[in-house]
PDB file of N, CA and C in Angstrom:
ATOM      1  N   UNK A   1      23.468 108.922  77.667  1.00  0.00           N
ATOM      2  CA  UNK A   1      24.655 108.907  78.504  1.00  0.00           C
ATOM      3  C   UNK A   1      24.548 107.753  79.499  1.00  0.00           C
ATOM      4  N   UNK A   2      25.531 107.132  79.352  1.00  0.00           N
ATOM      5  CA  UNK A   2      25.314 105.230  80.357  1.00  0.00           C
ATOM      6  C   UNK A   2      25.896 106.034  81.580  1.00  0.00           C
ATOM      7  N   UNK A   3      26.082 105.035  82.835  1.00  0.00           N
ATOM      8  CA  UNK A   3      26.374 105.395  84.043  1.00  0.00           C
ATOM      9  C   UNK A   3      27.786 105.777  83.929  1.00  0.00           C
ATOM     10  N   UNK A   4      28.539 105.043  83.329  1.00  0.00           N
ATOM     11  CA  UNK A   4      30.204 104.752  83.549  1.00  0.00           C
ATOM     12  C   UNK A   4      30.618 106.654  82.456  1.00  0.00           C
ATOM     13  N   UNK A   5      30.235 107.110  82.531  1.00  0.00           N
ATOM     14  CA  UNK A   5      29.963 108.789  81.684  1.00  0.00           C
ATOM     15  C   UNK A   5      29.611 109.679  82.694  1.00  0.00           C
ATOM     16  N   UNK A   6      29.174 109.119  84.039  1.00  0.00           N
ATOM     17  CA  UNK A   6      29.063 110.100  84.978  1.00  0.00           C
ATOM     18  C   UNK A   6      30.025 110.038  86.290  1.00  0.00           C
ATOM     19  N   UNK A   7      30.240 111.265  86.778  1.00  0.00           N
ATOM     20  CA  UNK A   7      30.922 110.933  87.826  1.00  0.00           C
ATOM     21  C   UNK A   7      30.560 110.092  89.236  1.00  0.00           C
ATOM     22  N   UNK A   8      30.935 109.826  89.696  1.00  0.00           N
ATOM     23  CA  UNK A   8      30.421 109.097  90.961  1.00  0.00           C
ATOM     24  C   UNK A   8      30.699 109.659  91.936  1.00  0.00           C
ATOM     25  N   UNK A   9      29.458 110.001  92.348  1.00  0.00           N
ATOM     26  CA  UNK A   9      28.909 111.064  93.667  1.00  0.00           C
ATOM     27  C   UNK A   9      28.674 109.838  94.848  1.00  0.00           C
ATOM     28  N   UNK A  10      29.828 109.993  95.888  1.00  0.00           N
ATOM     29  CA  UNK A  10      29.459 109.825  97.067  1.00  0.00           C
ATOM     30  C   UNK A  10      28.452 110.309  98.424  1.00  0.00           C
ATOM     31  N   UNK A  11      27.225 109.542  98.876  1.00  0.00           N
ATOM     32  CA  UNK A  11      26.309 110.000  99.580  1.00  0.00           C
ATOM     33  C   UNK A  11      26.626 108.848 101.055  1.00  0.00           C
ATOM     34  N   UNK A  12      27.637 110.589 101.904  1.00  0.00           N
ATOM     35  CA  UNK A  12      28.264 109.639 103.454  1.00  0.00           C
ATOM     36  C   UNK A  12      26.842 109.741 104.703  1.00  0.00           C
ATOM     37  N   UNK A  13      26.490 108.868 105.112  1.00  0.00           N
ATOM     38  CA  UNK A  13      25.707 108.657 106.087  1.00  0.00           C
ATOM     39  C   UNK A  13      26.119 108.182 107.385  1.00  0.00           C
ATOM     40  N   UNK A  14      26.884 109.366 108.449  1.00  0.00           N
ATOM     41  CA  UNK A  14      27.458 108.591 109.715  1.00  0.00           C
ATOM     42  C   UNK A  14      26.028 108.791 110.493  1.00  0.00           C
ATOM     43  N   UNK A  15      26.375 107.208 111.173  1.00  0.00           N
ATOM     44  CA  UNK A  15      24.815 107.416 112.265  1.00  0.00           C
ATOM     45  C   UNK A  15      25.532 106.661 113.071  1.00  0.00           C
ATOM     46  N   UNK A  16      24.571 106.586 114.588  1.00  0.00           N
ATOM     47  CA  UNK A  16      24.698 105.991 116.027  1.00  0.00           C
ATOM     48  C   UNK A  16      23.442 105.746 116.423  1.00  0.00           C
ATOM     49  N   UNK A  17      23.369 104.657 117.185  1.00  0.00           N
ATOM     50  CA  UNK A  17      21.427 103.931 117.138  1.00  0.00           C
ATOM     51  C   UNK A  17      20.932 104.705 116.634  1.00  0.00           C
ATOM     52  N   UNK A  18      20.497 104.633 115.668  1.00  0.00           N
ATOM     53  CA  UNK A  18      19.471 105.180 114.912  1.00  0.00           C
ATOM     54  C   UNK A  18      18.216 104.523 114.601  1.00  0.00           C
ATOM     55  N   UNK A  19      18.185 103.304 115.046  1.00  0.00           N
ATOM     56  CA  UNK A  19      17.666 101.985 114.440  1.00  0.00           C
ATOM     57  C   UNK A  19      16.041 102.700 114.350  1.00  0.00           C
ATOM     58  N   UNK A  20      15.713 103.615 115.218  1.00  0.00           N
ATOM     59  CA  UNK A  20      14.330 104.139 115.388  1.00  0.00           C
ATOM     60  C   UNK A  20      14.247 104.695 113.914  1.00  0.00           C
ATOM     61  N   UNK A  21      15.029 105.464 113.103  1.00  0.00           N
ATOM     62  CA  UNK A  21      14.157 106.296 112.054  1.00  0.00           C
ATOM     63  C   UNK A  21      15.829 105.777 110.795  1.00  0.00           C
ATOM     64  N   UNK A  22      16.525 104.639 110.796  1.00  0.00           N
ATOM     65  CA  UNK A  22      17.435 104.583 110.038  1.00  0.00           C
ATOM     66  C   UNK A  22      17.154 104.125 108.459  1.00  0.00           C
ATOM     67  N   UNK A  23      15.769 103.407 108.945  1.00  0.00           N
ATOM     68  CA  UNK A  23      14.824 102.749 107.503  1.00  0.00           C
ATOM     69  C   UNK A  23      14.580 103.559 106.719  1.00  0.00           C
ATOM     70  N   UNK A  24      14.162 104.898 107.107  1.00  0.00           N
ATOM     71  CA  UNK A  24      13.214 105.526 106.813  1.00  0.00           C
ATOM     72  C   UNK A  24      14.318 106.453 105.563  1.00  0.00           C
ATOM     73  N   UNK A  25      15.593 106.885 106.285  1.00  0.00           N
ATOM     74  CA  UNK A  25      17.100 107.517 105.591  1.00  0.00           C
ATOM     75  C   UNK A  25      17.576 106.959 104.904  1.00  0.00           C
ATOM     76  N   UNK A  26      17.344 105.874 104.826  1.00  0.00           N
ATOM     77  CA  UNK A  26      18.243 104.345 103.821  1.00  0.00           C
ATOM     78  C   UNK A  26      16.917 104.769 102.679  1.00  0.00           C
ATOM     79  N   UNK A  27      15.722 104.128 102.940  1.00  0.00           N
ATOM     80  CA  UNK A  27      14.856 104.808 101.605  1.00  0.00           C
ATOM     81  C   UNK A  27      14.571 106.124 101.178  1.00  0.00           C
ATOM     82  N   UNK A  28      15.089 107.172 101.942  1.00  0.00           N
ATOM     83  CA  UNK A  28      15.219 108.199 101.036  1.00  0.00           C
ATOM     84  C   UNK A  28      16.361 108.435  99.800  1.00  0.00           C
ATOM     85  N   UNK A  29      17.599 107.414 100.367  1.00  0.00           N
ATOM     86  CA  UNK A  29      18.817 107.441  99.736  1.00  0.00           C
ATOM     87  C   UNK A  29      18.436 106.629  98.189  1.00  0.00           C
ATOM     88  N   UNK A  30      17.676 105.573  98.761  1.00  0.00           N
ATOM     89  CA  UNK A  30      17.623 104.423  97.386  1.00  0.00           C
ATOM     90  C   UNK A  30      16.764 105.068  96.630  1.00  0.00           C
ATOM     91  N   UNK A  31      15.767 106.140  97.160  1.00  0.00           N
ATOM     92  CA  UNK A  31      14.595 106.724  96.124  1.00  0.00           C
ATOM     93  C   UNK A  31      15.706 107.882  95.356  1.00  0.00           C
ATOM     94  N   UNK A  32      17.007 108.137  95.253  1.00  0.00           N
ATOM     95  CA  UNK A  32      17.655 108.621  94.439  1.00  0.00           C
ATOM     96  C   UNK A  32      17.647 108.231  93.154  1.00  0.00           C
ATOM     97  N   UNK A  33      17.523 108.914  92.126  1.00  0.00           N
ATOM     98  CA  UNK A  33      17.661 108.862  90.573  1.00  0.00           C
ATOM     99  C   UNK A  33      18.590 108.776  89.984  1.00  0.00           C
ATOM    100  N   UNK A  34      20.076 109.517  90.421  1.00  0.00           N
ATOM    101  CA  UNK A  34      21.006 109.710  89.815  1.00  0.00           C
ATOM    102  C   UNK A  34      21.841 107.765  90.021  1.00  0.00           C
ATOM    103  N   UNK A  35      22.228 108.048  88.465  1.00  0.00           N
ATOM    104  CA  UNK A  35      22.635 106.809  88.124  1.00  0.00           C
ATOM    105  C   UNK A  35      23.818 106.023  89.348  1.00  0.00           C
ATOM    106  N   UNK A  36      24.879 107.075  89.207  1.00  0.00           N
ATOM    107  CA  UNK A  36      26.227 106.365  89.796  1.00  0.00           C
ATOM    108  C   UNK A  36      26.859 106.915  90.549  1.00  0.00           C
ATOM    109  N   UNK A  37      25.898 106.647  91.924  1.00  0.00           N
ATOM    110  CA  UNK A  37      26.310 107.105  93.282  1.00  0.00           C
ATOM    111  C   UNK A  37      26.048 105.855  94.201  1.00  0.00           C
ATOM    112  N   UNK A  38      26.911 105.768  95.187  1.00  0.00           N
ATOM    113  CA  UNK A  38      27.683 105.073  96.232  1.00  0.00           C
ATOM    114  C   UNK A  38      27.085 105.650  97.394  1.00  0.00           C
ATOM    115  N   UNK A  39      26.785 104.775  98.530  1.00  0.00           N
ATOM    116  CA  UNK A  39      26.308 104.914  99.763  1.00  0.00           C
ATOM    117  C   UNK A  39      27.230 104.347 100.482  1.00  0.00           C
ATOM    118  N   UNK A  40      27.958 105.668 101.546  1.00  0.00           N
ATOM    119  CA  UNK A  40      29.121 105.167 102.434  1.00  0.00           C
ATOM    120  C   UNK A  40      28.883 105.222 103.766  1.00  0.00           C
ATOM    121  N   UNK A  41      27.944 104.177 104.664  1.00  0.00           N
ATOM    122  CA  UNK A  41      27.535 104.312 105.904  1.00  0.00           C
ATOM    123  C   UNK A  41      28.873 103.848 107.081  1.00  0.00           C
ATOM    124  N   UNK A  42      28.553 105.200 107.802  1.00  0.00           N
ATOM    125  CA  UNK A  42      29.295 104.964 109.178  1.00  0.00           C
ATOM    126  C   UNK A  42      28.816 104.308 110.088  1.00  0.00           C
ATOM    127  N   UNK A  43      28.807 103.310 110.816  1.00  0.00           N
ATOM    128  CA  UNK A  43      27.632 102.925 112.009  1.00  0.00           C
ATOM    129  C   UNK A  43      28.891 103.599 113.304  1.00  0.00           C
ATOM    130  N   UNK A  44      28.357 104.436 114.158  1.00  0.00           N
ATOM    131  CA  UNK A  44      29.665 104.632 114.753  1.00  0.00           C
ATOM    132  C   UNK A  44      29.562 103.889 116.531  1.00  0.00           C
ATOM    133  N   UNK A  45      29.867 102.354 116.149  1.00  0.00           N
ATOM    134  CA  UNK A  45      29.279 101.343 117.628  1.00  0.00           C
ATOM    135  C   UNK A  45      28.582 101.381 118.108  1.00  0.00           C
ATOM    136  N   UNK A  46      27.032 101.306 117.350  1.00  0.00           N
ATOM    137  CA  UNK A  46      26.168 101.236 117.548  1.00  0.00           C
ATOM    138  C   UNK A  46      25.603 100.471 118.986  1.00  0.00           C
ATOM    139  N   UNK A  47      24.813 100.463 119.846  1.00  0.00           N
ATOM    140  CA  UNK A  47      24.302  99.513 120.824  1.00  0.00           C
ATOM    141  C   UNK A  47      22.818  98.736 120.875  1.00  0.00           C
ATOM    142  N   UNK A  48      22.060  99.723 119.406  1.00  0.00           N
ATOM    143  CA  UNK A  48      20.796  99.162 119.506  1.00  0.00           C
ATOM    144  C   UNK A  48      20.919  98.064 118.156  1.00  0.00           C
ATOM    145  N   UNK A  49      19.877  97.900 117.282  1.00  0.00           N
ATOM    146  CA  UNK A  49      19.964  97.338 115.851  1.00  0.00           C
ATOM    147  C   UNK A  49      20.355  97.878 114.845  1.00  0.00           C
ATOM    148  N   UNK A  50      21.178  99.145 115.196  1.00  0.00           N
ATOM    149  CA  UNK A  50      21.823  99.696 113.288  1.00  0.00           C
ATOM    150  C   UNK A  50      22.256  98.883 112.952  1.00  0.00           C
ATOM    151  N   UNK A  51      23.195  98.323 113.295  1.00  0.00           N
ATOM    152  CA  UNK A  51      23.603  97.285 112.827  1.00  0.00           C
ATOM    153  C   UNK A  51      23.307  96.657 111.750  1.00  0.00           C
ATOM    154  N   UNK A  52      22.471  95.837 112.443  1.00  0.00           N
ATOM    155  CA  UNK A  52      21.403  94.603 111.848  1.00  0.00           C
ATOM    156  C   UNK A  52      21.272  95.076 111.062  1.00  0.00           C
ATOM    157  N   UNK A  53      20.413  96.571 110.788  1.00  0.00           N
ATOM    158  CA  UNK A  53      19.211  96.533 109.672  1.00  0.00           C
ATOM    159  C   UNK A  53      20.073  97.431 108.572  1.00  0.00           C
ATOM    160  N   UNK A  54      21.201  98.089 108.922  1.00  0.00           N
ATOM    161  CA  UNK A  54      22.372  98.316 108.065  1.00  0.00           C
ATOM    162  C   UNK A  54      22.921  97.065 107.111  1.00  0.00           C
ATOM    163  N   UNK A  55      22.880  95.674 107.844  1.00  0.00           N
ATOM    164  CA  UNK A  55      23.033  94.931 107.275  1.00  0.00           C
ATOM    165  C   UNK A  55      22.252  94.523 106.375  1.00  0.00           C
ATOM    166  N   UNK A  56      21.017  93.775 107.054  1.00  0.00           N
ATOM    167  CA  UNK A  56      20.139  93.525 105.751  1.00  0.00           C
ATOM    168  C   UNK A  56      20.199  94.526 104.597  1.00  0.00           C
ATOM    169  N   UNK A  57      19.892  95.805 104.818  1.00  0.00           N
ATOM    170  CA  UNK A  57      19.564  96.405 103.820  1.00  0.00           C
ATOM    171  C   UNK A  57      20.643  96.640 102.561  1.00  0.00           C
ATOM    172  N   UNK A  58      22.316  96.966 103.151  1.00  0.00           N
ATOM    173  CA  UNK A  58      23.313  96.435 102.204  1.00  0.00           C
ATOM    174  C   UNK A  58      23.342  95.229 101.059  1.00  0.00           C
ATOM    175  N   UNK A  59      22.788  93.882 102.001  1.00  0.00           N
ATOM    176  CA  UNK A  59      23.171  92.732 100.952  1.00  0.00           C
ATOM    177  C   UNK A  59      22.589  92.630  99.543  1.00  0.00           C
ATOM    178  N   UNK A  60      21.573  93.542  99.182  1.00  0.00           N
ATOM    179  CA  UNK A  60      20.788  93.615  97.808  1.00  0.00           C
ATOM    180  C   UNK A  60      21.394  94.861  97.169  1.00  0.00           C
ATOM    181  N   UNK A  61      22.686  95.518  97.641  1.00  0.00           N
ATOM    182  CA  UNK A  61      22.768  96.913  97.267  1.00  0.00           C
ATOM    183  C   UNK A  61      24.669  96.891  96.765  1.00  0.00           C
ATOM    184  N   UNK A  62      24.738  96.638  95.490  1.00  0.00           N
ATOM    185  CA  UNK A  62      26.170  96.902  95.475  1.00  0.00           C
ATOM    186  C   UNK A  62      27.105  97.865  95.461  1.00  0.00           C
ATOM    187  N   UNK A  63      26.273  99.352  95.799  1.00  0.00           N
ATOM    188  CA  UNK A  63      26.445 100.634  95.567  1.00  0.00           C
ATOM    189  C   UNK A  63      26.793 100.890  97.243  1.00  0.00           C
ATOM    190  N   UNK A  64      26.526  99.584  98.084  1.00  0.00           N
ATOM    191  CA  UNK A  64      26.657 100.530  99.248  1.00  0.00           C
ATOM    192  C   UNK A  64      27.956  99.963 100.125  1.00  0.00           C
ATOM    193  N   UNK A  65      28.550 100.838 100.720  1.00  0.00           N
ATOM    194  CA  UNK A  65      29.491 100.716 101.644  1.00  0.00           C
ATOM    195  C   UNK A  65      29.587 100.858 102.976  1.00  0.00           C
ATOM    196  N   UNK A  66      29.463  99.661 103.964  1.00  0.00           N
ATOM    197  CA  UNK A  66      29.551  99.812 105.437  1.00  0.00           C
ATOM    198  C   UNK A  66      30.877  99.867 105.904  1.00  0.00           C
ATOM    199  N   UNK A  67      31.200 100.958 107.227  1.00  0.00           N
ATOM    200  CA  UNK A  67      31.817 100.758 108.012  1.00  0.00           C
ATOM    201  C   UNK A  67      31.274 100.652 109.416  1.00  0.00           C
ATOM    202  N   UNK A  68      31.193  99.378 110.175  1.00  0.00           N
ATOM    203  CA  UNK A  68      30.627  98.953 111.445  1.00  0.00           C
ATOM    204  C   UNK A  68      31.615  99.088 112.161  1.00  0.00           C
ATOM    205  N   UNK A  69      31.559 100.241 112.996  1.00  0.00           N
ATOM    206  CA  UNK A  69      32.769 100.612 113.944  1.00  0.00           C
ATOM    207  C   UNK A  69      32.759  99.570 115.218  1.00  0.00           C
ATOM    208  N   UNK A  70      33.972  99.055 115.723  1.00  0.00           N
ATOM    209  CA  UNK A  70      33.669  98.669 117.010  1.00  0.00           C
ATOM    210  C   UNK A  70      33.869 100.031 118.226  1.00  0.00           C
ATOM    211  N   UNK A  71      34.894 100.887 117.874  1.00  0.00           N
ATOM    212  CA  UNK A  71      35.328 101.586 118.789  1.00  0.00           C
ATOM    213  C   UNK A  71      34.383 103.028 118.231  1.00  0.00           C
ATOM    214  N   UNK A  72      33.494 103.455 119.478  1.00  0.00           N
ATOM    215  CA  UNK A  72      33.011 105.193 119.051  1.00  0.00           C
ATOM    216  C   UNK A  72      33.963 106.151 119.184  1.00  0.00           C
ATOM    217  N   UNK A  73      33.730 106.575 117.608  1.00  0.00           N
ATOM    218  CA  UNK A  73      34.519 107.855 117.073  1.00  0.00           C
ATOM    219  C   UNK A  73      34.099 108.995 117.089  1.00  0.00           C
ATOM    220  N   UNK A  74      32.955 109.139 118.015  1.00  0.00           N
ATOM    221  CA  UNK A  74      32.004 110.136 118.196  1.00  0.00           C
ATOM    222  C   UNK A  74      31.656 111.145 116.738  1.00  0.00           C
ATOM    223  N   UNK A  75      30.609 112.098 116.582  1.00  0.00           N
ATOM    224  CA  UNK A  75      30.106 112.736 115.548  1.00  0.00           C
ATOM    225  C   UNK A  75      31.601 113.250 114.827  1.00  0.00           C
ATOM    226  N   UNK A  76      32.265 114.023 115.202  1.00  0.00           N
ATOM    227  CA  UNK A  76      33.358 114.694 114.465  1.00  0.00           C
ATOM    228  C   UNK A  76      34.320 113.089 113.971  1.00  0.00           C
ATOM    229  N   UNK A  77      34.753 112.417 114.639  1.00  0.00           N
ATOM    230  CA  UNK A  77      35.216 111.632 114.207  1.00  0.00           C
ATOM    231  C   UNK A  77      35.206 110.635 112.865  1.00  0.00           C
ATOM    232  N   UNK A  78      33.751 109.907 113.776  1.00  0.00           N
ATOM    233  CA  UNK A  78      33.021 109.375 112.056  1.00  0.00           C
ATOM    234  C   UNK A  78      32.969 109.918 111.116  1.00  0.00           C
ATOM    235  N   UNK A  79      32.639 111.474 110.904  1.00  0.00           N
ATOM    236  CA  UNK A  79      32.225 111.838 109.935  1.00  0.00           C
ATOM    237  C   UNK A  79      33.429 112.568 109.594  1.00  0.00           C
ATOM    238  N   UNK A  80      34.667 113.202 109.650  1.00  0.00           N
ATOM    239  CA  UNK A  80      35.596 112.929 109.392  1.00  0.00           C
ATOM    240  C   UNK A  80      36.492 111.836 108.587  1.00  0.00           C
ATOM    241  N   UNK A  81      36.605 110.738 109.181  1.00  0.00           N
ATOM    242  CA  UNK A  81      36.420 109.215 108.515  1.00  0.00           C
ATOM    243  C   UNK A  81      35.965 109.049 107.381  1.00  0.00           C
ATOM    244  N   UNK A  82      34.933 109.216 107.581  1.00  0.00           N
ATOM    245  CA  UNK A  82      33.465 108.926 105.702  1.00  0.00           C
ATOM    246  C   UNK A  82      33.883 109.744 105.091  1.00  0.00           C
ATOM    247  N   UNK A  83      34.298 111.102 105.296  1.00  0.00           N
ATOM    248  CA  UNK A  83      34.861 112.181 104.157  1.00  0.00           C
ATOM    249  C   UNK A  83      36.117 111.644 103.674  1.00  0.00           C
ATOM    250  N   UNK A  84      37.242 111.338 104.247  1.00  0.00           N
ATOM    251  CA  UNK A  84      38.165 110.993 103.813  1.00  0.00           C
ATOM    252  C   UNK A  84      38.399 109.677 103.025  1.00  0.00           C
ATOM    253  N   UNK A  85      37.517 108.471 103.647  1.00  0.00           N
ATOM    254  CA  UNK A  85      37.017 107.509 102.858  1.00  0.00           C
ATOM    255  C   UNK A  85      36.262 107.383 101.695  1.00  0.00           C
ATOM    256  N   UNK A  86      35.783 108.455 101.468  1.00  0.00           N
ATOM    257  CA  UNK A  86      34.853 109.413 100.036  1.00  0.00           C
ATOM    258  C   UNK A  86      35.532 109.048  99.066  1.00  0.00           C
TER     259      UNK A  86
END
């Protein structure tokens, strides 16, 4: 069974500085098996380096999807957002 035979499971990740333990959630996501699933990160205006390292870690990843908020949408918000963006 090739990828394009499975459904595509969205995995939403809203965060806010996280930059302390965000590495660590990004490689639990990529140590996933299942073929054809999508990574839909919220950064919700971040102030420390999510950012950044949201970035780097996207540009090798075509499965993944940033939204870099400027304005905080606080927890209910963002994650609200990423569901509907799902």
């Amino acid at each position: 069974t090739g990828m394009t035979d499975r459904p595509l499971v969205t995995a939403v990740l809203p965060c806010w500085n996280s930059a302390a333990f965000i590495r660590e959630t990004l490689a639990c996501l990529d140590a996933q098996t299942y073929g054809a699933i999508e990574v839909l990160v919220g950064d919700d205006a971040s102030s420390d380096e999510t950012p950044a390292i949201l970035r780097e870690w996207a540009v090798s990843r075509p499965n993944a999807r940033l939204i870099l908020r400027e304005t905080n949408l606080g927890w209910v918000g963002n994650c609200n957002d990423l569901m509907a963006q799902a």
